[in-house]
Protein backbone atom coordinates (compact mmCIF):
# COMPACT_ATOMS: atom_id res chain seq x y z
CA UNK A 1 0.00 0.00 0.00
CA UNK A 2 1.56 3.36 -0.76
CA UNK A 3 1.71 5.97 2.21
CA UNK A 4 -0.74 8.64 2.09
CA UNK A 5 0.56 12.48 1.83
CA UNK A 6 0.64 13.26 5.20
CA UNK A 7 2.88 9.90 5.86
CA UNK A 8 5.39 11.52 2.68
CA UNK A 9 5.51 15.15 4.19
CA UNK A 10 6.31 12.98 7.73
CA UNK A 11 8.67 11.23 6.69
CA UNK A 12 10.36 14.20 4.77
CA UNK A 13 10.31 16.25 7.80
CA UNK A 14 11.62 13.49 10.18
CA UNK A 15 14.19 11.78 7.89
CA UNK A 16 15.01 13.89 5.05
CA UNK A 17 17.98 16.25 5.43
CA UNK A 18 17.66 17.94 1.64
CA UNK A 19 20.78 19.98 0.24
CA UNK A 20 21.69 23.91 0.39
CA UNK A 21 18.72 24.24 2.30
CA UNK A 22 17.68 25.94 5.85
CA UNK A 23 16.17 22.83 7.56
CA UNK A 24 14.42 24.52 10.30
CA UNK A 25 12.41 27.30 7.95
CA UNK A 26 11.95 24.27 5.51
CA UNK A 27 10.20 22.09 7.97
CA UNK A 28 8.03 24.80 9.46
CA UNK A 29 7.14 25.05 6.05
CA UNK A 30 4.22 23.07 3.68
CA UNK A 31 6.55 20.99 1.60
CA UNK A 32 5.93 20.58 -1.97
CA UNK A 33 6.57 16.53 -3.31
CA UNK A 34 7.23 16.66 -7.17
CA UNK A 35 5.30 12.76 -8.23
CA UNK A 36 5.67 13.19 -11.72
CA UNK A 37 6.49 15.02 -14.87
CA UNK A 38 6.42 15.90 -17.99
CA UNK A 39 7.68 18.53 -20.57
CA UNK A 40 8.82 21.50 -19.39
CA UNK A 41 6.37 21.19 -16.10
CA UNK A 42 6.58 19.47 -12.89
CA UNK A 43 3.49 17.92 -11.16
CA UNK A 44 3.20 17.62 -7.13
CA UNK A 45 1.03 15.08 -5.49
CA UNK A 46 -2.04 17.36 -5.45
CA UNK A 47 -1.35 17.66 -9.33
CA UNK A 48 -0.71 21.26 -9.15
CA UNK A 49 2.06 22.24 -12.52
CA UNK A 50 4.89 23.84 -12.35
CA UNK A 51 6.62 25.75 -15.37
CA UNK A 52 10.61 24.00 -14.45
CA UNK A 53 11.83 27.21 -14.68
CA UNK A 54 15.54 26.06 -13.32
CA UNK A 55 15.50 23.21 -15.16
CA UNK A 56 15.59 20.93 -12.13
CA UNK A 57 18.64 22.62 -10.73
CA UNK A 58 20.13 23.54 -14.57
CA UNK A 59 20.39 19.83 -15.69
CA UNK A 60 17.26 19.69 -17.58
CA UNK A 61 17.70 20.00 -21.31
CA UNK A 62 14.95 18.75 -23.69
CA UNK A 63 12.16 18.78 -20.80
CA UNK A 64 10.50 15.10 -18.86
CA UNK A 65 9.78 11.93 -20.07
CA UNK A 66 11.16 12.88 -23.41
CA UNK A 67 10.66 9.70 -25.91
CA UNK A 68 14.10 9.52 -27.06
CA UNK A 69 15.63 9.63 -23.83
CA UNK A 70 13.31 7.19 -22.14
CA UNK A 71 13.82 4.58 -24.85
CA UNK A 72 17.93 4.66 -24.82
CA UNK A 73 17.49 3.83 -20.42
CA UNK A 74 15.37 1.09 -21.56
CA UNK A 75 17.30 -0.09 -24.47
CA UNK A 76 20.27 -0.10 -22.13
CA UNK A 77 18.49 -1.91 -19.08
CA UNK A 78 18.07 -4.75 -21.11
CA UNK A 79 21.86 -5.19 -21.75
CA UNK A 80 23.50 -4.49 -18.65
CA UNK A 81 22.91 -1.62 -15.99
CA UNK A 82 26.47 -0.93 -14.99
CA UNK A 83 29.67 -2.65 -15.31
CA UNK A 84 32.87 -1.44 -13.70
CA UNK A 85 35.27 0.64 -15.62
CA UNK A 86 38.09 -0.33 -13.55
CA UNK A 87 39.63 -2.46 -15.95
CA UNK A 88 37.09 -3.04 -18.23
CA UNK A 89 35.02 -1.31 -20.84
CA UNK A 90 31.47 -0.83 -21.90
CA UNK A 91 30.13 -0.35 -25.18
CA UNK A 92 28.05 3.18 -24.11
CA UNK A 93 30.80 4.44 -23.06
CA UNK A 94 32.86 4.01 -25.31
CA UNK A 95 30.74 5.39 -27.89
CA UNK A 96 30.42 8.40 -25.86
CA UNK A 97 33.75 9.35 -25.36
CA UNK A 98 34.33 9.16 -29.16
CA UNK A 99 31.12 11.38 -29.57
CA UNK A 100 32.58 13.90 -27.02
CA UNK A 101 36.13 13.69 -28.79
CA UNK A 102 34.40 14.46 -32.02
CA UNK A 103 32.24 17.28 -30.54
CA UNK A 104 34.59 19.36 -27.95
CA UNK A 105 36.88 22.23 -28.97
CA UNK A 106 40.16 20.83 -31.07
CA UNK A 107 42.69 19.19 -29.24
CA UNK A 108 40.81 17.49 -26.27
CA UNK A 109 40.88 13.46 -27.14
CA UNK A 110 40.61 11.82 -23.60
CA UNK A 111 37.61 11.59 -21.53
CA UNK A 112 37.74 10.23 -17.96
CA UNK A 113 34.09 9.63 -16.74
CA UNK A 114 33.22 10.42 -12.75
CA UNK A 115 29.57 11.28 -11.12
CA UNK A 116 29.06 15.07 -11.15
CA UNK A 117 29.69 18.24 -11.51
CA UNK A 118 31.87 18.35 -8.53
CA UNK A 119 34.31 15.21 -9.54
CA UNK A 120 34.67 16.14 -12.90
CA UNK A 121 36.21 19.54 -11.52
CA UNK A 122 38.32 17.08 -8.68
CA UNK A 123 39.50 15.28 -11.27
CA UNK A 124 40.39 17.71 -13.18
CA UNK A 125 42.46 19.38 -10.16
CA UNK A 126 44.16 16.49 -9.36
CA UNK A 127 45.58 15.25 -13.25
CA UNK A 128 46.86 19.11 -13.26
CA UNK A 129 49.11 18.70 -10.17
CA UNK A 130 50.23 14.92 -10.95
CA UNK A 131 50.70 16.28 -14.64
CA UNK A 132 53.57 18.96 -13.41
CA UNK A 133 55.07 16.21 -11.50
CA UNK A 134 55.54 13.65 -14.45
CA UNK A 135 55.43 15.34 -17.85
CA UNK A 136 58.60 15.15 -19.88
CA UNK A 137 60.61 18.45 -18.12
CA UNK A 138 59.01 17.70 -14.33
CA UNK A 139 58.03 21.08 -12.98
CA UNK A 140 56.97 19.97 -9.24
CA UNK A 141 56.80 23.78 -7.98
CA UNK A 142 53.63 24.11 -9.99
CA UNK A 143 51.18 22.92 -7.10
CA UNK A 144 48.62 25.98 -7.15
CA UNK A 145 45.80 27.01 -8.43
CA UNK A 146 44.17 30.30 -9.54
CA UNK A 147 40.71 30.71 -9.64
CA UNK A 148 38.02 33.95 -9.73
CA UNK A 149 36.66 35.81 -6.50
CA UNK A 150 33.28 34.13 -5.69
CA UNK A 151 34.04 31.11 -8.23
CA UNK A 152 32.11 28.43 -7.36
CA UNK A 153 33.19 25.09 -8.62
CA UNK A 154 31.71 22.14 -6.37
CA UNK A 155 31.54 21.16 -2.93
CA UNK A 156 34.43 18.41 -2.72
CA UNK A 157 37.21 19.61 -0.77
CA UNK A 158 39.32 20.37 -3.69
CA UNK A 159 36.88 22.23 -5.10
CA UNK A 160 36.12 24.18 -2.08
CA UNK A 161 39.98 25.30 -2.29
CA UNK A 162 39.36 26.87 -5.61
CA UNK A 163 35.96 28.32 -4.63
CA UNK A 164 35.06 31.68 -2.92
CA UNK A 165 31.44 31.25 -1.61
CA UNK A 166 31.61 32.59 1.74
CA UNK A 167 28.76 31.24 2.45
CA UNK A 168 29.31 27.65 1.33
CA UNK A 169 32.92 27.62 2.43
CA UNK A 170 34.05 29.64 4.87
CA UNK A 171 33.45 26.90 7.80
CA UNK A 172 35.85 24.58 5.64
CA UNK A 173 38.91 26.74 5.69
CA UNK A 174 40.77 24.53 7.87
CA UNK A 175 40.98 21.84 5.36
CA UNK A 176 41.65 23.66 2.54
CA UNK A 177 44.77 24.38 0.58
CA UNK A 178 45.69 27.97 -0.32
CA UNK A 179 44.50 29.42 -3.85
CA UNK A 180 45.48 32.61 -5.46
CA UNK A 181 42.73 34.85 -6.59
CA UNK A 182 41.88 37.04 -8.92
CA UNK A 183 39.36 39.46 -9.12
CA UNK A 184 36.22 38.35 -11.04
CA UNK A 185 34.34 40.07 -14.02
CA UNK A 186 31.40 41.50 -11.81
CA UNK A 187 30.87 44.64 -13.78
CA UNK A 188 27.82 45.70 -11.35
CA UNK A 189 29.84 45.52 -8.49
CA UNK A 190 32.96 46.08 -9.73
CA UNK A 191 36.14 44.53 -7.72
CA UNK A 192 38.17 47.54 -8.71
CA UNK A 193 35.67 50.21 -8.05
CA UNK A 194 35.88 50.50 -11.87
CA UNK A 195 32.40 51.88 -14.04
CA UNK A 196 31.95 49.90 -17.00
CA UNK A 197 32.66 52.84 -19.39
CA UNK A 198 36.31 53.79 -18.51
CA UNK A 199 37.06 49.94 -18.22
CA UNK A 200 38.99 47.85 -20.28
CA UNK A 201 38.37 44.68 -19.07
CA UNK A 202 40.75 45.35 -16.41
CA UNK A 203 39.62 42.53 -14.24
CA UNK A 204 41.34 39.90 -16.72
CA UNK A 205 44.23 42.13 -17.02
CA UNK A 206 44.89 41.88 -12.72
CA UNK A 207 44.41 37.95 -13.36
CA UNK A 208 46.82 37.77 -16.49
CA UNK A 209 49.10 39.83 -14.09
CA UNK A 210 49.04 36.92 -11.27
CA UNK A 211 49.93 34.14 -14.26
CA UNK A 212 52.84 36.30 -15.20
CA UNK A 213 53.82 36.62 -11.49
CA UNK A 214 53.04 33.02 -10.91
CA UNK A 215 53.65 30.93 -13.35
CA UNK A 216 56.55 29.03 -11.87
CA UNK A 217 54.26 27.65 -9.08
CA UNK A 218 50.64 27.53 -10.84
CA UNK A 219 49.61 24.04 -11.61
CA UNK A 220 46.72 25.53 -13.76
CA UNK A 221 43.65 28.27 -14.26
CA UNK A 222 40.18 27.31 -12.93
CA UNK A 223 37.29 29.09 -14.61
CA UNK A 224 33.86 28.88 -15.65
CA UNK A 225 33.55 30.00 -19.14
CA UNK A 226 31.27 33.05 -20.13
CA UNK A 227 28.89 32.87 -16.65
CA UNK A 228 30.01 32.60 -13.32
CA UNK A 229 27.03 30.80 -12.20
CA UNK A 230 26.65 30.21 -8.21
CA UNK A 231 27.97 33.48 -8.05
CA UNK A 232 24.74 35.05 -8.99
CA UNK A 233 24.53 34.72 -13.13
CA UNK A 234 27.58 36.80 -13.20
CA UNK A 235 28.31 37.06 -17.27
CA UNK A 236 32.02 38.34 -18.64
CA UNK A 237 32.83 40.60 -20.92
CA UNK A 238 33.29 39.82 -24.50
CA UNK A 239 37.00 38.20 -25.09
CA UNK A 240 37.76 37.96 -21.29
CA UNK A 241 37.68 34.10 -21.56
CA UNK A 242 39.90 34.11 -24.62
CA UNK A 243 42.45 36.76 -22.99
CA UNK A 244 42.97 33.80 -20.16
CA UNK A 245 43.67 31.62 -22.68
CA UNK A 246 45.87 33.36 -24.09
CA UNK A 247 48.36 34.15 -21.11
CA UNK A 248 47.94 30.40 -19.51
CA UNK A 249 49.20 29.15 -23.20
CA UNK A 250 51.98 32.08 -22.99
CA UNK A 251 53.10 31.00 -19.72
CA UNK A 252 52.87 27.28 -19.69
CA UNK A 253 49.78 27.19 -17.25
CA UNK A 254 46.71 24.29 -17.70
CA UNK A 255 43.66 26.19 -18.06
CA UNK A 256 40.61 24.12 -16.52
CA UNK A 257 37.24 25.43 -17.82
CA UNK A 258 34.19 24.20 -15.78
CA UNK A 259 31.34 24.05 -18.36
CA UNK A 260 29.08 22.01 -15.61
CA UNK A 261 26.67 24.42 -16.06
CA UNK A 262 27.39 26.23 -19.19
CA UNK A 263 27.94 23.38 -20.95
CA UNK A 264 25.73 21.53 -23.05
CA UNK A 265 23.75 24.29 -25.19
CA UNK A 266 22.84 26.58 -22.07
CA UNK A 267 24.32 29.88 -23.14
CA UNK A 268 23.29 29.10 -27.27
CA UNK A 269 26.12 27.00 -28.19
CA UNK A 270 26.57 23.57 -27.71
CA UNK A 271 30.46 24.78 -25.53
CA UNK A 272 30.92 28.23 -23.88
CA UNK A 273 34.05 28.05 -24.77
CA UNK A 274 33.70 27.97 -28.60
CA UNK A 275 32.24 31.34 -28.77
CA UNK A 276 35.55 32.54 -27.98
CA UNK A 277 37.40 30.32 -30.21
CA UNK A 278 39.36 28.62 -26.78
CA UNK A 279 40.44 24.85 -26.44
CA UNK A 280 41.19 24.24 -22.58
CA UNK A 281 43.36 21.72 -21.75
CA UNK A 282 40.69 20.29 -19.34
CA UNK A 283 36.98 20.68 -19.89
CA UNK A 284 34.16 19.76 -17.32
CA UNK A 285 30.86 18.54 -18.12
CA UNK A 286 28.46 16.98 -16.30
CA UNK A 287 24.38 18.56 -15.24
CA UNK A 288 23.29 18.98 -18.88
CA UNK A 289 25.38 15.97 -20.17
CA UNK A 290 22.61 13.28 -19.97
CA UNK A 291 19.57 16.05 -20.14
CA UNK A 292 18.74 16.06 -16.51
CA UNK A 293 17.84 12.03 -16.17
CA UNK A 294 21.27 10.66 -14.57
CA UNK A 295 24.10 11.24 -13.05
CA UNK A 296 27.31 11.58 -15.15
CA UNK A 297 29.92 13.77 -15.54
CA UNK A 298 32.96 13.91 -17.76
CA UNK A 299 36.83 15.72 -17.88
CA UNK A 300 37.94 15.65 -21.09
CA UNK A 301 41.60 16.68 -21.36
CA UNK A 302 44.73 16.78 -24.46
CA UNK A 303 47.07 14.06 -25.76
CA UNK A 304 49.69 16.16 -23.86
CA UNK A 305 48.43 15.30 -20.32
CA UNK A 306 47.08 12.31 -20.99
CA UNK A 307 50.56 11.20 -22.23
CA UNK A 308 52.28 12.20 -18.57
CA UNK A 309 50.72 9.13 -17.00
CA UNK A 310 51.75 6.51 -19.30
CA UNK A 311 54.61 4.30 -18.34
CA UNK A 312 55.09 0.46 -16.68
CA UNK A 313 52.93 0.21 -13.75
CA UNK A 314 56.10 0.36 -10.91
CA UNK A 315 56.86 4.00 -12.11
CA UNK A 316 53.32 4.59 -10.12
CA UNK A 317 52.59 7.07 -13.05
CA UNK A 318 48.72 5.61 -12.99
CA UNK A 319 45.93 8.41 -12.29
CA UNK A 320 44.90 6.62 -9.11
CA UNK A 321 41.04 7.98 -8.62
CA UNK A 322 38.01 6.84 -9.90
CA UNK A 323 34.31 6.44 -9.19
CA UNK A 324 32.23 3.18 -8.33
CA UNK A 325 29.60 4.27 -11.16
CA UNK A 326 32.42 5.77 -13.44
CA UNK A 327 31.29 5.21 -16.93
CA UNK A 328 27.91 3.89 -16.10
CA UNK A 329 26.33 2.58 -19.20
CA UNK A 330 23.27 3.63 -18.05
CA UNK A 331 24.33 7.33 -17.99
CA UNK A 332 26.38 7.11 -21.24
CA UNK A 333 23.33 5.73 -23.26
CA UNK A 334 20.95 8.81 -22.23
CA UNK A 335 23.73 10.80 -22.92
CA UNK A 336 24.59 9.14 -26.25
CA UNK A 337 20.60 10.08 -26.81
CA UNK A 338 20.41 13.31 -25.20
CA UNK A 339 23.99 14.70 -27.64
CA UNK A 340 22.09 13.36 -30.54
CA UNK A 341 19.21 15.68 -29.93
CA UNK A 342 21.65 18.45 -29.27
CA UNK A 343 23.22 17.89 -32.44
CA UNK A 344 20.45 17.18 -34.68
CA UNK A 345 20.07 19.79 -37.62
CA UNK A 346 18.43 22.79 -36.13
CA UNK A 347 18.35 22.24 -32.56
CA UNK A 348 20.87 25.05 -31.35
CA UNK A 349 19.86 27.64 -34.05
CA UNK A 350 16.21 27.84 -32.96
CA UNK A 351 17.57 28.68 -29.41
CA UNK A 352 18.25 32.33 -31.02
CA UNK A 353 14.71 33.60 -31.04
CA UNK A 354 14.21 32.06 -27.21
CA UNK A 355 17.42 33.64 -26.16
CA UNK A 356 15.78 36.84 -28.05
CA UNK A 357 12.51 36.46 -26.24
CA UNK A 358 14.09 35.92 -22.51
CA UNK A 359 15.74 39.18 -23.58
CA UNK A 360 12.87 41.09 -24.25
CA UNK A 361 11.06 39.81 -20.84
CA UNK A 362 13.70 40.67 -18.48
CA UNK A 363 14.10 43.99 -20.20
CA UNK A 364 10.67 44.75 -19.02
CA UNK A 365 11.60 43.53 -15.69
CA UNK A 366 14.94 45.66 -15.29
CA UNK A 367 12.98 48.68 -14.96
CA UNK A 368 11.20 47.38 -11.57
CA UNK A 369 12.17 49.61 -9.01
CA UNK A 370 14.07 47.02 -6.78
CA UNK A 371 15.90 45.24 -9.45
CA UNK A 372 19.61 46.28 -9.58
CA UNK A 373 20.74 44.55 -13.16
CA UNK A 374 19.80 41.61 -15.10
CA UNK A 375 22.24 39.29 -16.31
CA UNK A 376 21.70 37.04 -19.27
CA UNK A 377 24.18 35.04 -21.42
CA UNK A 378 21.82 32.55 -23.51
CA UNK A 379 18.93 30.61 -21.24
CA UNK A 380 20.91 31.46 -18.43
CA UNK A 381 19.99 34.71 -16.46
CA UNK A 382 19.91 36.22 -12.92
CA UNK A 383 18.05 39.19 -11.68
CA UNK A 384 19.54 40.85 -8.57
CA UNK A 385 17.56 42.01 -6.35
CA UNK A 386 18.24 45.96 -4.36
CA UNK A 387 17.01 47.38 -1.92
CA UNK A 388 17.96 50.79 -3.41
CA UNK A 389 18.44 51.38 -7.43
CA UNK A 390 20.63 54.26 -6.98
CA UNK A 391 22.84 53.38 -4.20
CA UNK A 392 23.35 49.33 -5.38
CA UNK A 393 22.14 48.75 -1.32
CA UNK A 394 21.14 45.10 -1.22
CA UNK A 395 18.41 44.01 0.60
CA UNK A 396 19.40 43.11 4.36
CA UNK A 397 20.19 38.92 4.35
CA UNK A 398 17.11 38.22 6.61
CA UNK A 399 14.78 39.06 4.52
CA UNK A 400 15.21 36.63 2.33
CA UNK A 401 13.88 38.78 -0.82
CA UNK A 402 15.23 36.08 -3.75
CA UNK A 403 13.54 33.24 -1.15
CA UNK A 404 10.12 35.35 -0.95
CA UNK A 405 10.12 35.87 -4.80
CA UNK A 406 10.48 32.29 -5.79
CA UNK A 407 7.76 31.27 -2.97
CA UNK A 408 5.25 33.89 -4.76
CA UNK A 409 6.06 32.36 -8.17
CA UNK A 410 5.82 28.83 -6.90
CA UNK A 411 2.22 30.36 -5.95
CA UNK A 412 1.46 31.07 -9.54
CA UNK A 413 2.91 28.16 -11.05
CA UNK A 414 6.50 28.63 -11.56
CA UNK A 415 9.45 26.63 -9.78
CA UNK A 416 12.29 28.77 -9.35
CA UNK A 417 15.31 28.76 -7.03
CA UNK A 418 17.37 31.83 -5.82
CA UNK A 419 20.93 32.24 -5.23
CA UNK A 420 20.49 35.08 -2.31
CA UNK A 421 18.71 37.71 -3.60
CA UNK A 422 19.47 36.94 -7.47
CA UNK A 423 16.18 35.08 -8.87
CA UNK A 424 17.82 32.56 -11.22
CA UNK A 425 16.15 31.51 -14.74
CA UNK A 426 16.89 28.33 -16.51
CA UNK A 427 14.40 26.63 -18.25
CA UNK A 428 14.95 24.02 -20.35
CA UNK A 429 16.29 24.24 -23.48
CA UNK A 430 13.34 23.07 -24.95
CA UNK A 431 10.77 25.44 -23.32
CA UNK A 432 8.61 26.99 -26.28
CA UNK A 433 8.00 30.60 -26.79
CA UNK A 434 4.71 30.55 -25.05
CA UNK A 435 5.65 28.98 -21.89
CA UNK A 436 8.88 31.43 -22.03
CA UNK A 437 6.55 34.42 -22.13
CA UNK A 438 4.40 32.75 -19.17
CA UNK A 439 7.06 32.49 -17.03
CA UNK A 440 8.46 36.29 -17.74
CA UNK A 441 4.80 37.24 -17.00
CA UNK A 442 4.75 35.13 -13.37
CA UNK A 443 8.19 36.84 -12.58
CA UNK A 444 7.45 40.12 -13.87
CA UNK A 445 4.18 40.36 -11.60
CA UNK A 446 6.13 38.66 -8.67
CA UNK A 447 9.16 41.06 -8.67
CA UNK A 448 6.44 44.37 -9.51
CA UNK A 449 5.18 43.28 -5.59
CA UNK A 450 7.96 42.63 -3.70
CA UNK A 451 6.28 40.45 -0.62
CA UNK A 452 7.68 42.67 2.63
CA UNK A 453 8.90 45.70 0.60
């Protein structure tokens, strides 16, 4: 017999501890239990629909219970759910690391499979340092990293080292090794105290100064491409991303780009980093990989690294790390699936006019008297929230503005999630026109009565 609702919200409250959440306000609170789905909407157990305006935490690609993706999981459950990859190989993933290979910026022709988001970025970090330690002229000073102020990269502990979430990391500072930082590409809020018209991208220009400085000890670069995302939708200037390319090749740093979230179509092309013609010498995918229905994540990295750990197995050159589920054939099939409809002829073009129409919504919702800028870089976007236009004042953290917004919307029909007070959108890929304008219509109304202001 199945439990009844009020055994679910029960259990929720006295079992469930969910993620990047405030347990006490959540369980004062009327939860909402997703049952089912499908397209771009989520249905709770009372059968109320929600527009999945983050696509499920920015996985989601081609919406629920999509045909295509459905069939390849059931086409691959009747082979074999998972195999190691310790050793041995599967046929999914095989094919998917040659698909990858043939779709990623020139030059990156390895793939080494993990869970998430997080361990693609770990493993990433770690073949950087071992690299420096075994490629043909050993460098073993290079043992740091450089990443962005507020860079936000995964919640593994190397990952926390490279990150700059106060609010996420701070506690963990103990554990962490040191990073050096650069200032990041928040025009709004500038790190330099510079305005936006007598700049010159001087943000990259401090960071290309610290590669210079440090090149003899950096293992590598850590960056997400085009949109800092946990940092609050924070999009860089045109040719920032290829300037860091530029001085990591000039100095003989590894540049890691973290396309977890970028990746995958989300800011209009299939990489963030091809818009700026840049091949990284690692690349991190994982959230949009598989369209939201599994978890897998991938590093893909060059010939040159890849070549480092090769030797007999007593020189103890072997990348020792791996994942239990690493390659799962379950995860490479959807994937397999979900790159296919990616890739198939039109897919990526007909993003322009949704990218165009999310433009014209938020435009409208700029002008709201509490909303400080709005920050879009394809179906990605972030509205921050003020307290006072004029003066850039945020909103005190109690109040919880971004919170109260994205309860009012859930009101109306829309599931969105905040980063503090910046109101994140990221629908799905596949989200048509109509439900686009719905959901700029929800948040326009929502953020034109700010509950409490």
């Amino acid at each position: 017999m199945s439990p009844t609702r009020e055994q679910l919200e029960q259990w929720d409250r006295d079992h469930l501890w969910h993620p990047f959440t405030p347990m006490q306000v959540y369980a004062a609170e009327k939860p909402v239990i997703i049952e089912r789905a499908h397209g771009c909407f989520l249905v709770d157990l009372d059968g109320n629909e929600y527009i999945d305006g983050v696509s499920s935490l920015w996985c989601n690609v081609h919406g629920h219970r999509v045909p295509e993706l459905d069939d390849a999981v059931r086409a691959q459950l009747e082979r074999v759910a998972h195999t190691t990859l310790l050793g041995l190989a599967n046929v999914p993933a095989i094919q998917l690391a040659r698909r990858l290979v043939e779709l990623a910026p020139p030059g990156l022709t390895r793939v080494f499979y993990s869970d998430d988001g997080a361990t693609a970025v770990e493993v990433a970090l770690k073949m950087a340092f071992q690299f420096w330690r075994q490629c043909p002229e050993p460098k073993p000073g290079k043992t740091k990293f450089l990443a962005l102020k507020s860079a936000y990269h995964g919640d593994t502990l190397g990952d926390v080292s490279v990150g700059d979430v106060a609010r996420f990391h701070h506690l963990f500072a103990p554990l962490l090794f040191p990073t050096l930082r650069a200032p990041n590409h928040y025009c709004y809020r500038c790190p330099l105290g510079l305005e936006r018209s007598r700049c010159r991208i001087d943000c990259v220009e401090e960071l290309a100064r610290l590669v210079r400085d440090h090149a003899d000890e950096l293992a590598a670069v850590v960056v997400e491409p085009l949109v800092q995302g946990a940092a609050g939708m924070i999009t860089a200037p045109a040719g920032y991303l290829r300037r860091v390319r530029d001085v990591t090749q000039e100095h003989d740093v590894l540049l890691i780009a973290d396309e977890v979230a970028v990746g995958c179509g989300r800011t209009g092309t299939l990489f963030a980093c091809s818009q700026e013609g840049v091949s990284p010498d690692f690349l991190c995918l994982a959230k949009g990989l598989t369209g939201g229905y599994l978890p897998l994540a991938a590093t893909l990295t060059t010939e040159r690294v890849y070549a480092a750990f090769l030797g007999r197995p007593e020189e103890g050159r072997t990348f020792y790390h791996g994942h239990t589920y690493t390659g799962n054939p379950l995860g490479a099939a959807v994937a397999l699936a979900n790159l296919d409809l990616l890739t198939r002829p039109g897919f990526l073009a007909a993003l322009s006019e949704k990218i165009e129409r999310l433009a014209q919504q938020l435009e409208r919702i700029a002008t709201l008297p509490h909303v400080g800028e709005v920050r879009q870089r394809g179906l990605m976007a972030g509205i921050e929230l003020v307290a006072d236009r004029a003066t850039k004042q945020p909103f005190p953290p109690e109040r919880r503005m971004g919170a109260q917004v994205c309860r009012a919307a859930r009101e109306q029909g829309v599931m969105l999630r905040p980063l503090g007070d910046v109101v994140v959108v990221m629908p799905p890929l596949a989200i048509d026109i109509s439900l686009l304008e719905r959901l700029g219509e929800v948040l326009y109304n929502c953020l034109a009565r700010l509950p409490g202001v």
